[in-house]
C-alpha atoms as a PDB file:
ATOM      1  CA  UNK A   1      51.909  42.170 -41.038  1.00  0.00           C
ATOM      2  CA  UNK A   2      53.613  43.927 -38.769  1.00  0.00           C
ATOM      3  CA  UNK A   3      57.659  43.862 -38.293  1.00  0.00           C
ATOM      4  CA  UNK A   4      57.618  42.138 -34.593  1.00  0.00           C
ATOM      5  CA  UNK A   5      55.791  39.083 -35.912  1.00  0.00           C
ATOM      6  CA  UNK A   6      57.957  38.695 -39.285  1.00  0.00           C
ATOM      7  CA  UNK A   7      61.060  39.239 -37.619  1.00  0.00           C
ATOM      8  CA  UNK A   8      60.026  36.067 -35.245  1.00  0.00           C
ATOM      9  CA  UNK A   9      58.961  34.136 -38.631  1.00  0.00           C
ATOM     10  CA  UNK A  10      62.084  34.764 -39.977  1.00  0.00           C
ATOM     11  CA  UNK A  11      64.069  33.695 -37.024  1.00  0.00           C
ATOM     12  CA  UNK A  12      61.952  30.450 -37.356  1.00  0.00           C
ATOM     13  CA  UNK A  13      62.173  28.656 -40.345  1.00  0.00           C
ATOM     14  CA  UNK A  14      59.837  25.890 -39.144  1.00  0.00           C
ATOM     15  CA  UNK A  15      57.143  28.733 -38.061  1.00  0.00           C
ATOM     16  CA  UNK A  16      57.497  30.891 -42.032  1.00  0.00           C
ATOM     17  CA  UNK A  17      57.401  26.862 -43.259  1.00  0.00           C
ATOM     18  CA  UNK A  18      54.175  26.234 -41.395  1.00  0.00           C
ATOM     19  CA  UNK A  19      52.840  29.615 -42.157  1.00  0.00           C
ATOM     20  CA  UNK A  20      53.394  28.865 -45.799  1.00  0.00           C
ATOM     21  CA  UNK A  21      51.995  25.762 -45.544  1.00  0.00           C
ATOM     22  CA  UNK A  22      48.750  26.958 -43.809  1.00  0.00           C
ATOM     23  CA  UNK A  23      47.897  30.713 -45.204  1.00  0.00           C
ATOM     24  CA  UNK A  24      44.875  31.190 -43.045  1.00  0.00           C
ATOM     25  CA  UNK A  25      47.480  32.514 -40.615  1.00  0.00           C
ATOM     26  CA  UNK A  26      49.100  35.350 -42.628  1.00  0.00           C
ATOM     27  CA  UNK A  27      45.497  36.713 -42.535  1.00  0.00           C
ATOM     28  CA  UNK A  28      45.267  35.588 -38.771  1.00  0.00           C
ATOM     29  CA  UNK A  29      48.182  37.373 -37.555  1.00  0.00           C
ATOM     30  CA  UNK A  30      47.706  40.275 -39.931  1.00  0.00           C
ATOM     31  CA  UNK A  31      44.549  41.593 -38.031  1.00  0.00           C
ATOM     32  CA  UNK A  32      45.444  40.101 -34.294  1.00  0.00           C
ATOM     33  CA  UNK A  33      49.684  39.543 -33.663  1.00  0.00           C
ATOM     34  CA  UNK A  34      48.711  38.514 -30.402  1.00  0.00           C
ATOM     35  CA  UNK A  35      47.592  35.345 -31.689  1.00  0.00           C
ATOM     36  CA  UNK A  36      51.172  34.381 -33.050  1.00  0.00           C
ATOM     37  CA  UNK A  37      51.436  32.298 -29.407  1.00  0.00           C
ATOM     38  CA  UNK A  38      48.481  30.423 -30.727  1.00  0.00           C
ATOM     39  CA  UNK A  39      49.781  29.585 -34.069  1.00  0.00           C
ATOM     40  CA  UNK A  40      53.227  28.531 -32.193  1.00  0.00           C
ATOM     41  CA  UNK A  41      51.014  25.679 -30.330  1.00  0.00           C
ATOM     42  CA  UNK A  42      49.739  24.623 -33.345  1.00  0.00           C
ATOM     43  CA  UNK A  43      52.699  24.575 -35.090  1.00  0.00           C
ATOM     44  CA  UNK A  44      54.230  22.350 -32.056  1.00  0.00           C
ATOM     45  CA  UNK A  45      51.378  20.151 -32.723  1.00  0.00           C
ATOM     46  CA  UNK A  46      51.728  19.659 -36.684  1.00  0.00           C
ATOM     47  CA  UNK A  47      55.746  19.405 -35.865  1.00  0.00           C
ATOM     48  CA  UNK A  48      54.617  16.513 -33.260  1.00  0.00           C
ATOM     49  CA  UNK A  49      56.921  18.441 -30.606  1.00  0.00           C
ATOM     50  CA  UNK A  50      53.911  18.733 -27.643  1.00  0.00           C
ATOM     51  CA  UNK A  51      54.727  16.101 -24.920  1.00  0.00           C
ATOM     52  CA  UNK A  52      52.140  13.323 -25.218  1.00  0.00           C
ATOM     53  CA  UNK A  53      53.419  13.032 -28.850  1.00  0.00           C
ATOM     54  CA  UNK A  54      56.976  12.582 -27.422  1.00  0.00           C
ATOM     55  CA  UNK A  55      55.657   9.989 -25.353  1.00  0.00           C
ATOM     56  CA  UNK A  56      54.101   7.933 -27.660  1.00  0.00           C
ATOM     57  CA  UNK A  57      56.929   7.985 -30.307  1.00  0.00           C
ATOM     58  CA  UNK A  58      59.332   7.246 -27.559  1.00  0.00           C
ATOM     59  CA  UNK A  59      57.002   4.240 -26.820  1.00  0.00           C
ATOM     60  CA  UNK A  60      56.874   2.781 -30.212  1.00  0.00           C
ATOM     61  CA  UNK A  61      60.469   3.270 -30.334  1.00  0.00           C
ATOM     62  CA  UNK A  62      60.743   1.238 -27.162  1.00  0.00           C
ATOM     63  CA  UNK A  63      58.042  -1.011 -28.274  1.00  0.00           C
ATOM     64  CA  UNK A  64      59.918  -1.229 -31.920  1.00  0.00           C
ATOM     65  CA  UNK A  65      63.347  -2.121 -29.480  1.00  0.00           C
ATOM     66  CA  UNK A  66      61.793  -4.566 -27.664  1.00  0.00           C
ATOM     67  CA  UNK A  67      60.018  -6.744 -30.402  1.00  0.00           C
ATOM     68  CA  UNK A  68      63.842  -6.756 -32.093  1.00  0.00           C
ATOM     69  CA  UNK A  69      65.330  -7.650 -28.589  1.00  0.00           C
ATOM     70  CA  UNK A  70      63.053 -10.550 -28.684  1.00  0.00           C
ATOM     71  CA  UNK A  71      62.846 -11.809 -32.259  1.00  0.00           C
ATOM     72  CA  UNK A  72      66.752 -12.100 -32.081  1.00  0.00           C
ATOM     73  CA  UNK A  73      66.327 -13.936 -28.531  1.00  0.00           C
ATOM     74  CA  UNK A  74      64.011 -16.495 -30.876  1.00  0.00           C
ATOM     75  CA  UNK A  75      66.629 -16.883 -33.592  1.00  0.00           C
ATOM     76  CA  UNK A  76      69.530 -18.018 -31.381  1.00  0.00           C
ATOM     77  CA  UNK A  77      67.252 -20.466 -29.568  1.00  0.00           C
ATOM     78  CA  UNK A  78      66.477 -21.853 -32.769  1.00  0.00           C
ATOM     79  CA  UNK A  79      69.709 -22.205 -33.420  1.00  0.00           C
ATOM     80  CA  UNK A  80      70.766 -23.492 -30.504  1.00  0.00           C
ATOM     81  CA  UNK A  81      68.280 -26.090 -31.219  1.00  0.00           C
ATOM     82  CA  UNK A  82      69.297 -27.133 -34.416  1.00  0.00           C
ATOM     83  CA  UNK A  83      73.452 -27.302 -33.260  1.00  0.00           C
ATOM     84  CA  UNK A  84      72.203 -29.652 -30.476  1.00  0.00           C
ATOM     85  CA  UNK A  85      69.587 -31.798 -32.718  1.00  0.00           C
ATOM     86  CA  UNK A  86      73.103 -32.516 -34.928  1.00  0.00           C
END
């Protein structure tokens, strides 16, 4: 491999983790460095760091947020309820 393409796996711990964890791309960027943008997109992917993945975790989060929001809006009414049924 040449020197260029270790010195950015070493730089990258998540890239020489990924690259360990899929070997198909030591032989990859072995015979074609160029490709080491290509396994960087992938990587992103596995990581879950490309934007639609943002998205949708931030929207569960939000979702996650807003079903708490509301099961605590449920618990005071009931308590309300039971305080004024006294």
């Amino acid at each position: 491999m040449r020197r260029d393409v270790l010195q950015v796996l070493q730089a990258s711990p998540e890239l020489r983790q990924y690259v360990r964890q899929h070997p198909v791309w030591y032989r990859r960027l072995a015979r074609d460095p160029g490709q080491l943008q290509a396994m960087e997109k992938e990587a992103n992917y596995f990581y879950g760091r490309t934007l639609p993945q943002r998205v949708e975790k931030m929207q569960n989060q939000l979702g996650l947020a807003m079903m708490m929001i509301e099961m605590l809006r449920m618990g005071q009414a009931t308590v309300a309820q039971a305080q004024a049924g006294q």
